[in-house]
Each structure stands twice: as C-alpha cells, then as structure tokens.
Protein backbone atom coordinates (compact mmCIF):
# COMPACT_ATOMS: atom_id res chain seq x y z
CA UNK A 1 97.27 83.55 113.71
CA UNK A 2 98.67 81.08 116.05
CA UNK A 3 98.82 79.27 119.23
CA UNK A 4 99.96 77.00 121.29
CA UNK A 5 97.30 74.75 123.62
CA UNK A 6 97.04 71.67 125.88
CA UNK A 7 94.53 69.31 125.67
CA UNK A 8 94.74 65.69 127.12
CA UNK A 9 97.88 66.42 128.84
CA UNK A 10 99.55 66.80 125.72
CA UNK A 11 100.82 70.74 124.20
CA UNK A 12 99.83 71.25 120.38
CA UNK A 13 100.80 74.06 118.52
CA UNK A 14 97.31 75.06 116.15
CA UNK A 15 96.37 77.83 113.25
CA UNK A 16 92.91 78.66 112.27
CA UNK A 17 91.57 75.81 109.90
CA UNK A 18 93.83 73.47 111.28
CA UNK A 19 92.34 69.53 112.32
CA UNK A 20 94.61 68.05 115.28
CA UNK A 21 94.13 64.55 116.83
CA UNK A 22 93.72 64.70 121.10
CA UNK A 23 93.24 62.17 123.34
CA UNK A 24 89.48 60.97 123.58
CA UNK A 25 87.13 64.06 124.95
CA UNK A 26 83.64 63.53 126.14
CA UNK A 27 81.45 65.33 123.93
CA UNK A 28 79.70 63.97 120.59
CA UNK A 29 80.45 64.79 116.94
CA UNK A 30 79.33 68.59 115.78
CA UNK A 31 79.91 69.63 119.30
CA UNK A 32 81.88 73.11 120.19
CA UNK A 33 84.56 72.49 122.40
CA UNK A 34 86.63 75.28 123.92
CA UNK A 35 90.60 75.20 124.74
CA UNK A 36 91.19 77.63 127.81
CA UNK A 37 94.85 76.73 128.34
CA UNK A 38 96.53 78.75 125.98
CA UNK A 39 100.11 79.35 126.25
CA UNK A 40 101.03 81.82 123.56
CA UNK A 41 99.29 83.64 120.74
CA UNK A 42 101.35 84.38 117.57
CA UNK A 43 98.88 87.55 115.43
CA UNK A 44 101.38 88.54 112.56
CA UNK A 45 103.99 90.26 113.88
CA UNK A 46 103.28 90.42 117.62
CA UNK A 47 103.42 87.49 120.03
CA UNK A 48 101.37 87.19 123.55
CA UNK A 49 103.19 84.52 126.11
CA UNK A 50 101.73 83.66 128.81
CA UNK A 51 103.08 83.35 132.84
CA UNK A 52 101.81 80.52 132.62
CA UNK A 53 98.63 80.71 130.37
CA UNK A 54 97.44 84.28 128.38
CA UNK A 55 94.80 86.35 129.92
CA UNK A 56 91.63 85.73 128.36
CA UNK A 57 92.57 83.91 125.82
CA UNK A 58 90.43 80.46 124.47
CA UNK A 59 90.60 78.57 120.96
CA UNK A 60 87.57 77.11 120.03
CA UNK A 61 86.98 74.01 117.77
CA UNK A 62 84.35 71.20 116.31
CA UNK A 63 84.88 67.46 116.90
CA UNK A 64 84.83 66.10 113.99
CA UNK A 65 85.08 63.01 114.59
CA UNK A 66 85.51 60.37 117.49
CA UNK A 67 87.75 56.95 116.85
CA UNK A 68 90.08 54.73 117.85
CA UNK A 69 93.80 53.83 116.71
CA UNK A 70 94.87 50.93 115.10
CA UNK A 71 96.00 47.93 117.32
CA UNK A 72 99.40 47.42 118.81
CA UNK A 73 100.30 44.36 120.36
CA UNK A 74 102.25 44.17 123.90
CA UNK A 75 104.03 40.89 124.43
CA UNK A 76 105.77 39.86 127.37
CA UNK A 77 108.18 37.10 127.46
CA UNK A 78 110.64 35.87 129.77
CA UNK A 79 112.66 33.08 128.58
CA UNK A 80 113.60 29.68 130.28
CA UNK A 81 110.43 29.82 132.16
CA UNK A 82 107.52 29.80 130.07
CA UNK A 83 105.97 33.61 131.15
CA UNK A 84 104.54 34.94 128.12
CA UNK A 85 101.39 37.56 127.89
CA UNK A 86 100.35 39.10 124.49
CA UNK A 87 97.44 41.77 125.04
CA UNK A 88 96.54 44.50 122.58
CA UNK A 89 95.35 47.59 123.01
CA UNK A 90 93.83 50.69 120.75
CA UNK A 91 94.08 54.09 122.40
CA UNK A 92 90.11 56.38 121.76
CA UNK A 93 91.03 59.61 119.93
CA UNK A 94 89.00 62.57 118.92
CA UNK A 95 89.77 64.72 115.88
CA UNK A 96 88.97 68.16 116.67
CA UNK A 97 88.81 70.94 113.69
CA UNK A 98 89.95 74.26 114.85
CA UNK A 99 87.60 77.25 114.26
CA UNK A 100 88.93 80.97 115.70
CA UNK A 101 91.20 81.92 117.95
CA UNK A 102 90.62 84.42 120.71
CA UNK A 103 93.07 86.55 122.89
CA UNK A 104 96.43 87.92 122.57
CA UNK A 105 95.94 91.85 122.86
C-alpha cells in the first residue's frame, strides 16, 4: 500500500514501514503524528485519487527523531567594492517513521 502526502509544504510519496525526512514539526520524539492531506492511495491493484485530497483518508507515523542538517555556507560578494557577507545556516528536520495507512475504499 501506497500514498502520496504533504507535509511542510513539500509532497512525499510513502509505503508502510517507510522513514521520510520533513521539515521540522512541533511535537517530541515517540509522538503520533497524523498526515490528513492525502492525495492518492495505491492498495494493490486499485488506486483512490483525490479532487483534491481522498475522502477520509490519513497516514499516521512516529517521529523518530528531531535534528538539524549539516551547515551550508551563503557568501555574498560583490567585487571592486569590498561587499562581502558569509552567514551559515542549518535547516531543523524531523524524521518521521510511517506506521499504517488509512483510506482509499
């Protein structure tokens, strides 16, 4: 079974078992967290789409864990004039492990 959800903005496509990495959610680690936007359901053979999201349909999942990415540096420069700026920055992440997914009939 599959499915496709957003979370953070962002569409990810997700089986059962499956860990995917989303953009920082506020909840703590061992927490439930529940995906209502659900776009389409793959069970074996049939497949639910949704106009724009499937009825009653949710994926549920356990964060796992909460980090951050590794640094990138942004550097500005203009030349001839001396303007330079170098900041970094690391973007929060949370890695959510995906338990069952609901919906589709």
């Amino acid at each position: 079974m599959e499915a496709i959800i957003k979370a953070g903005g962002h569409q990810y496509r997700v089986k059962e078992g499956d860990t995917i990495k989303v953009q920082k959610l506020d909840s703590e680690v061992g927490k439930e967290v529940k995906f209502d936007e659900v776009f389409l359901i793959k069970k074996d053979d049939s497949i639910a789409i949704g106009n724009p999201k499937v009825k009653n349909a949710y994926v549920e999942g356990i964060i796992t864990e909460q980090g951050r990415e590794k640094k990138i540096i942004i550097f500005f420069y203009k030349h001839k004039t001396r303007n330079r700026k170098k900041n970094g920055h690391r973007q929060p992440y949370t890695l959510v492990k995906i338990g069952k997914i609901v919906g589709g009939e």
